[in-house]
Structure formats: structure tokens, C-alpha cells
N, C-alpha and C. Protein backbone atom coordinates (compact mmCIF):
# COMPACT_ATOMS: atom_id res chain seq x y z
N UNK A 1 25.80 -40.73 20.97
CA UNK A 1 26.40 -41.25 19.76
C UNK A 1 27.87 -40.86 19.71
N UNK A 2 28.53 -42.24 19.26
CA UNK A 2 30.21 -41.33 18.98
C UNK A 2 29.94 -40.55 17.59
N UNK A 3 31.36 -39.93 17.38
CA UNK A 3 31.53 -39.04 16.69
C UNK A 3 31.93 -39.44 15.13
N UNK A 4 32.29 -40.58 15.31
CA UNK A 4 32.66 -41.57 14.14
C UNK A 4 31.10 -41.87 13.37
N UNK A 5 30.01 -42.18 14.63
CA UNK A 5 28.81 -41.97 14.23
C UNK A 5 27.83 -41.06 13.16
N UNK A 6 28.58 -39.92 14.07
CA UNK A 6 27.54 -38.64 13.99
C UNK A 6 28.03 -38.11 12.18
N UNK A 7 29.72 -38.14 11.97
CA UNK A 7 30.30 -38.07 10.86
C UNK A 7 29.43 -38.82 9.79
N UNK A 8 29.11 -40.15 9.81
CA UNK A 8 28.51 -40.76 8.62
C UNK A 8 27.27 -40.45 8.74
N UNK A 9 26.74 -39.78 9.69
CA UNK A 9 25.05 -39.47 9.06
C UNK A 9 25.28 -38.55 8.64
N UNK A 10 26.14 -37.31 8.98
CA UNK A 10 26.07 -36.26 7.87
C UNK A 10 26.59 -36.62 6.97
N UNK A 11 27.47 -37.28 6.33
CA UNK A 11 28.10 -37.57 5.02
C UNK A 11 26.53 -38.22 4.50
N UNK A 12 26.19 -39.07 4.65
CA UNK A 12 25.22 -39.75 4.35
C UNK A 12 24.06 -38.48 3.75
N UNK A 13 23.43 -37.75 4.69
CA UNK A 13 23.05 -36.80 4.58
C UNK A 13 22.73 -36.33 3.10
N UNK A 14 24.44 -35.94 3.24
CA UNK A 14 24.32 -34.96 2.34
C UNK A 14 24.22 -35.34 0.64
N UNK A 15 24.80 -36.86 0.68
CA UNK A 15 24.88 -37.39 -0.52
C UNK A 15 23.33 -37.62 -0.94
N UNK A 16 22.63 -38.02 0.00
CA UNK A 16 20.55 -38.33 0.34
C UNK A 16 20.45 -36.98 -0.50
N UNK A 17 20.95 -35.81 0.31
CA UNK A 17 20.30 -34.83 0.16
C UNK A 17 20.50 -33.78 -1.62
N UNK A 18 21.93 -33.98 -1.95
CA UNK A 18 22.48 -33.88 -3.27
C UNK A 18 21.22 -34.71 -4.41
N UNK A 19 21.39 -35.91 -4.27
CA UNK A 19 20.53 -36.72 -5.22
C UNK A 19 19.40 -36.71 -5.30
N UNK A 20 18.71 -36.22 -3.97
CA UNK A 20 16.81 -35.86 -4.14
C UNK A 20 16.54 -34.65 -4.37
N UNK A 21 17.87 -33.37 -4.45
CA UNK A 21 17.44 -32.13 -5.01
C UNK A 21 18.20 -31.99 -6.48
N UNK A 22 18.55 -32.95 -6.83
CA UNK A 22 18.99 -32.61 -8.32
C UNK A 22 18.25 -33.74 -9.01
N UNK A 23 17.46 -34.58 -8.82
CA UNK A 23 16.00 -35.10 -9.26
C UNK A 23 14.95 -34.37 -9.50
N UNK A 24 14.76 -33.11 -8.88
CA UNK A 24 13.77 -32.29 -8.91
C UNK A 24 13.62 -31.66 -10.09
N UNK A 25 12.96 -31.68 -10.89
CA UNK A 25 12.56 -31.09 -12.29
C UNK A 25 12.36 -29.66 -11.72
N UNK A 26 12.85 -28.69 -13.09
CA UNK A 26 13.10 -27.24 -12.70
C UNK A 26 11.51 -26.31 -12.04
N UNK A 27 11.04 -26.98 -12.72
CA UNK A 27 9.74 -26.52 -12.51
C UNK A 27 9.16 -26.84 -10.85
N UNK A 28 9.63 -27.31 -10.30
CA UNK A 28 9.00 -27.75 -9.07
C UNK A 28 10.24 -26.67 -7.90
N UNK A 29 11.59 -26.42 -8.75
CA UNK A 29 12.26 -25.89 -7.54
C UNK A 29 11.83 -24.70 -7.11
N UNK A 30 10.83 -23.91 -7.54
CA UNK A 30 10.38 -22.76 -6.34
C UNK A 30 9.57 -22.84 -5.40
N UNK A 31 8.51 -23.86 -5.50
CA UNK A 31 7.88 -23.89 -4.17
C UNK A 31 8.59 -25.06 -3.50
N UNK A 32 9.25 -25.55 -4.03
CA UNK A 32 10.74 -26.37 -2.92
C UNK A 32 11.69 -25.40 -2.52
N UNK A 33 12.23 -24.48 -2.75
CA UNK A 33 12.65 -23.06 -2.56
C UNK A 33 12.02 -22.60 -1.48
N UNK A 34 10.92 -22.57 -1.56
CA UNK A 34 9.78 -21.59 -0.44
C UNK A 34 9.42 -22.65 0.69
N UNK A 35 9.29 -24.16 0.51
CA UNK A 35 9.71 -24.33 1.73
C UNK A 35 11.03 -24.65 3.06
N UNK A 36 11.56 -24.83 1.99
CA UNK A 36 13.13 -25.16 2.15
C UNK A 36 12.85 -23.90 3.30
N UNK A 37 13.05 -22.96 2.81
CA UNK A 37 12.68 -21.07 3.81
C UNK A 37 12.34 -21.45 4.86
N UNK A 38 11.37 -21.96 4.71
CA UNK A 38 10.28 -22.19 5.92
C UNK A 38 11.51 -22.62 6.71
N UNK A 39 11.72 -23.77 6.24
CA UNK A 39 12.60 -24.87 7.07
C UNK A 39 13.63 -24.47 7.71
N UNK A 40 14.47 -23.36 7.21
CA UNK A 40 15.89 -22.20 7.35
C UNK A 40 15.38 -21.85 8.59
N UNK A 41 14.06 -21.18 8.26
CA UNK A 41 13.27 -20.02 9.33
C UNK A 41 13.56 -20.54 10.81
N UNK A 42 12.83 -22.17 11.14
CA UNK A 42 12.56 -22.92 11.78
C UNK A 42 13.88 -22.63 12.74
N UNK A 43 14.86 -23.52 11.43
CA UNK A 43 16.43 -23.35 12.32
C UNK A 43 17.44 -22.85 13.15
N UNK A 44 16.90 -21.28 12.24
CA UNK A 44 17.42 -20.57 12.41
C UNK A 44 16.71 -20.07 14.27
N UNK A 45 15.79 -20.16 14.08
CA UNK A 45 14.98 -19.96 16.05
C UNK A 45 15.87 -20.43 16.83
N UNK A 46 15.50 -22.34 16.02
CA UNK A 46 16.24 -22.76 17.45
C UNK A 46 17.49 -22.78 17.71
N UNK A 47 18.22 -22.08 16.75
CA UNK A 47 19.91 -21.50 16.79
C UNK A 47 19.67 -20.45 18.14
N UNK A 48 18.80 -19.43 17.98
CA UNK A 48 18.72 -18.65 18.44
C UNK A 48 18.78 -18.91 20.12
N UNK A 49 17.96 -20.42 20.00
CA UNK A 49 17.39 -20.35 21.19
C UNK A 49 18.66 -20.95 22.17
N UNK A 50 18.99 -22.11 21.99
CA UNK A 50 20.12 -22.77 22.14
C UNK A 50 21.22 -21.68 22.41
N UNK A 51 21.93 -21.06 21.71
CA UNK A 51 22.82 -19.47 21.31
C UNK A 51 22.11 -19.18 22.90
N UNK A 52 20.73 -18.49 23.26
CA UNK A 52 20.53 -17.94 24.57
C UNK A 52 20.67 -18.98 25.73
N UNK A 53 20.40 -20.06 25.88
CA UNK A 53 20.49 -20.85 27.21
C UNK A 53 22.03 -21.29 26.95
N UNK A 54 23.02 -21.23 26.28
CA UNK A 54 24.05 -21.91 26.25
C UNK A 54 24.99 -21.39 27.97
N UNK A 55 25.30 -22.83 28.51
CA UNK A 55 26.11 -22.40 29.64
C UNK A 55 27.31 -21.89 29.45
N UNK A 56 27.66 -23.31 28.48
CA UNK A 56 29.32 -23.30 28.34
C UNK A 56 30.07 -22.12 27.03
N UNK A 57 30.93 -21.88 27.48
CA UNK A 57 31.49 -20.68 26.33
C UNK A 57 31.66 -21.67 24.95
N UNK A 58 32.19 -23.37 24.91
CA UNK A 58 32.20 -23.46 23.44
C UNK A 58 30.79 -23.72 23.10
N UNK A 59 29.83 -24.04 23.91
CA UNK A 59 28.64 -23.86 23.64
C UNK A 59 27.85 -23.05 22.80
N UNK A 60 28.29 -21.59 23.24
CA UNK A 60 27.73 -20.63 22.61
C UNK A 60 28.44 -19.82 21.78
N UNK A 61 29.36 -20.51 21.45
CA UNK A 61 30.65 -20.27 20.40
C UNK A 61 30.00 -21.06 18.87
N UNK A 62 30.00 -22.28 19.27
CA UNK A 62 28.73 -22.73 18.37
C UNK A 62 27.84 -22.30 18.10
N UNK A 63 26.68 -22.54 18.85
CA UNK A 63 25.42 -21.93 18.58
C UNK A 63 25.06 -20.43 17.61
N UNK A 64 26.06 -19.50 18.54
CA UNK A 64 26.42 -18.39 17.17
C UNK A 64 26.78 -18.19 15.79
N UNK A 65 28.10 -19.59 15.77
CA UNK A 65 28.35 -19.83 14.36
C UNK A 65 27.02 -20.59 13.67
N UNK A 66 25.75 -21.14 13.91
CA UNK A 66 25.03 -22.01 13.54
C UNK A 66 24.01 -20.88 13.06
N UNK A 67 23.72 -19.69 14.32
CA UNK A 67 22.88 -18.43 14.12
C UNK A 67 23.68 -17.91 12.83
N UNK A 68 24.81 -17.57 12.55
CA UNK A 68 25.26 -16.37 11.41
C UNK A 68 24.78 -17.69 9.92
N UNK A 69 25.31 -19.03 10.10
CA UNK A 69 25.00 -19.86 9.06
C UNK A 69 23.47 -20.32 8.68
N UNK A 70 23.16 -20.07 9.67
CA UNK A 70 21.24 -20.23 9.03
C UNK A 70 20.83 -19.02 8.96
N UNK A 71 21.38 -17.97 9.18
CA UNK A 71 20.98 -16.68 8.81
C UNK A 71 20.72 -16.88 6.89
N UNK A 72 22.76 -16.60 6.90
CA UNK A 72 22.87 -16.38 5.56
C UNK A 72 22.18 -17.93 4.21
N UNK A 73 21.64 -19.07 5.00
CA UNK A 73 21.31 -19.99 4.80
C UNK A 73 19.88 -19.22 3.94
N UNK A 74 19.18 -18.66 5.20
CA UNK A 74 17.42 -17.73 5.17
C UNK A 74 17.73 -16.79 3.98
N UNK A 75 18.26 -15.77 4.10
CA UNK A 75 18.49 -14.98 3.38
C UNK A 75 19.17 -15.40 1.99
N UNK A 76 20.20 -15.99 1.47
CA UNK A 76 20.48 -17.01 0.48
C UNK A 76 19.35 -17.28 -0.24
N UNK A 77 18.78 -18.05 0.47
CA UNK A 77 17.23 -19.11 0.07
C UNK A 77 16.30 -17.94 -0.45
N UNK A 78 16.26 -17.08 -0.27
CA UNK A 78 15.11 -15.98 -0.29
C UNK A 78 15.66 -15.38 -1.61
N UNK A 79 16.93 -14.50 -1.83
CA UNK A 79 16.98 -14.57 -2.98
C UNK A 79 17.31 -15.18 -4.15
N UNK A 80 17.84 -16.35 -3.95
CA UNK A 80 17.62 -17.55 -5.20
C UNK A 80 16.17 -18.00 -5.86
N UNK A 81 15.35 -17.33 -4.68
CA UNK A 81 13.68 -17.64 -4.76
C UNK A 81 13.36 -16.68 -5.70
N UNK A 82 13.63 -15.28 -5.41
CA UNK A 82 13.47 -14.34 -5.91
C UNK A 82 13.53 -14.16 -7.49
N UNK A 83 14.83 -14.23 -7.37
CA UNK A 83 15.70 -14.78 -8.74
C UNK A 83 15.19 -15.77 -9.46
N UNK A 84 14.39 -17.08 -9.40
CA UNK A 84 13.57 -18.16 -10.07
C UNK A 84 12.37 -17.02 -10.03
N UNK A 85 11.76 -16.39 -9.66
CA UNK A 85 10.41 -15.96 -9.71
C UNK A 85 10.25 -15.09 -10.51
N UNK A 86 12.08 -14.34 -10.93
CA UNK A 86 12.01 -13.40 -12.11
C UNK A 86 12.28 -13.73 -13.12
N UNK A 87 12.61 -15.09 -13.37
CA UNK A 87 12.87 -15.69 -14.78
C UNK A 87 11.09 -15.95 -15.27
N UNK A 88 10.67 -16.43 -14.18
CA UNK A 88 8.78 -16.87 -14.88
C UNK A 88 8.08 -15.31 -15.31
N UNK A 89 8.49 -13.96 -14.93
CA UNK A 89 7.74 -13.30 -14.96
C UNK A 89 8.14 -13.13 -16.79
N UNK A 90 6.87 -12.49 -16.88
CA UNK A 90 6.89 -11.64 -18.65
C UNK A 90 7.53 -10.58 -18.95
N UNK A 91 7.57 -10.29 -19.90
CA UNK A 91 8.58 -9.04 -20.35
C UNK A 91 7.72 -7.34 -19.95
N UNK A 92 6.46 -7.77 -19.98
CA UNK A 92 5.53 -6.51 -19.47
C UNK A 92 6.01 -5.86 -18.25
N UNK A 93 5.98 -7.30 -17.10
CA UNK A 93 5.77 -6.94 -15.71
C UNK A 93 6.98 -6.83 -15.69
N UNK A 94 8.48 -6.87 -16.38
CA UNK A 94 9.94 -6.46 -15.98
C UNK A 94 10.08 -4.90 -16.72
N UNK A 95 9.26 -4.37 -17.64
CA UNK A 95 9.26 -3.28 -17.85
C UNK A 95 8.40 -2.06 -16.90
N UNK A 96 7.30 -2.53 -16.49
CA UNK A 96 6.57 -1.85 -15.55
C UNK A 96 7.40 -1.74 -14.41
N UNK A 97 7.71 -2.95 -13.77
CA UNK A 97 8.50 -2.54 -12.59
C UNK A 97 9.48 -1.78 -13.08
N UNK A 98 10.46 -2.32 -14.17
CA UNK A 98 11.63 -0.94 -14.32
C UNK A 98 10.71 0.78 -14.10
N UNK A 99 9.73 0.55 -14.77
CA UNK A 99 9.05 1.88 -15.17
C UNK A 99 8.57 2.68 -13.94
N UNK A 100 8.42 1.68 -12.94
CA UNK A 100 8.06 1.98 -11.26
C UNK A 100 9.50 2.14 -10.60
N UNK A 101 10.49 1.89 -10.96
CA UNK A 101 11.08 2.29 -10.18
C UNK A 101 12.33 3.43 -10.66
N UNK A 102 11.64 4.17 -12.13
CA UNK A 102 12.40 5.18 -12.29
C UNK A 102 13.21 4.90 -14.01
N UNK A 103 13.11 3.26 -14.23
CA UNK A 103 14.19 3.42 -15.19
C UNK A 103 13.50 3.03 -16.55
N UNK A 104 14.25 3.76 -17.86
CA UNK A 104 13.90 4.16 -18.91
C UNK A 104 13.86 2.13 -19.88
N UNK A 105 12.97 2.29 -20.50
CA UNK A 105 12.80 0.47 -21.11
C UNK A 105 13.05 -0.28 -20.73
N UNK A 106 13.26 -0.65 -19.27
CA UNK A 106 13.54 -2.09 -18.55
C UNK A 106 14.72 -2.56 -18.01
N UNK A 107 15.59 -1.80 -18.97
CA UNK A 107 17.13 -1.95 -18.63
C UNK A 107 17.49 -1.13 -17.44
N UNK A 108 18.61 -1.33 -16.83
CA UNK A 108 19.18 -0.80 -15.73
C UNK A 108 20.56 -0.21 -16.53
């Protein structure tokens, strides 16, 4: 594919991809969250893998920048997950955990 190509499917992409995740009613974005992860996870391998067989130096000049960006992609995703999973919890289970981990009524 030329490159003039490859440009409009990611533009394309991303506009696809903007409009079918801001359709998503709030309630559905954590286990879209959790697989999205999955999906990071996936990526992030075959960054890895690509990154190891690369011949050419801009090869693996890439591939590295793709490994550090689906890293922080994984990790990102994980705590935004986190973060939605502590808005659903109750006021009990945010005091207990404070209470488990040392601190006085919930507050930090």
C-alpha cells in the first residue's frame, strides 16, 4: 500500500473509532475498558515480538517506540479501569479499605 493510503485508514480509523466510543453509554465503559486491556495486552506481544526479529536498525527503532506506546497504552487502560471501578464501589468498602490500609475515616 502507498503511504497516501495507509494515512487515510488511520485518519479514518480514528474518526470510526472516536464516534463508536463516545456512543457508549457510561455504564458499559468498564467491561469495554477490560477488554480494550486485553486488546493493549495482545499488542503489546507482538511489539515485542517484531522489536526481537527486527533486522534493520529503523526497524527496531520503531518497534521499540510501539513497545514503550502499548506499554503505557496497558498500563493507562488499567488504571482508568481502576478508577471507574472506584466510583461503583460504596462508601463502606472505601472506608474498610482506608481502614486496611492504615488510614483514619476513609480520607487520605
Amino acid at each position: 500500500m502507498d503511504p497516501i493510503t495507509l494515512l487515510t485508514v488511520v485518519v479514518l480509523s480514528v474518526f470510526v473509532g472516536f464516534e463508536v466510543v463516545s456512543k457508549v453509554t457510561s455504564i458499559l465503559h468498564t467491561p469495554l475498558m477490560s477488554g480494550a486491556n486485553a486488546i493493549h495486552g495482545i499488542i503489546l506481544i507482538g511489539a515485542i515480538i517484531v522489536a526481537g526479529q527486527a533486522d534493520d536498525p529503523w526497524v527496531l527503532v520503531i518497534a521499540l517506540l510501539a513497545v514503550v506506546l502499548a506499554t503505557a497504552n496497558l498500563v493507562g487502560g488499567f488504571v482508568v479501569t481502576d478508577r471507574m471501578l472506584q466510583m461503583f464501589r460504596g462508601r463502606g468498602s472505601v472506608t474498610a479499605t482506608a481502614k486496611a490500609s492504615g488510614l483514619k475515616g476513609g480520607a487520605q
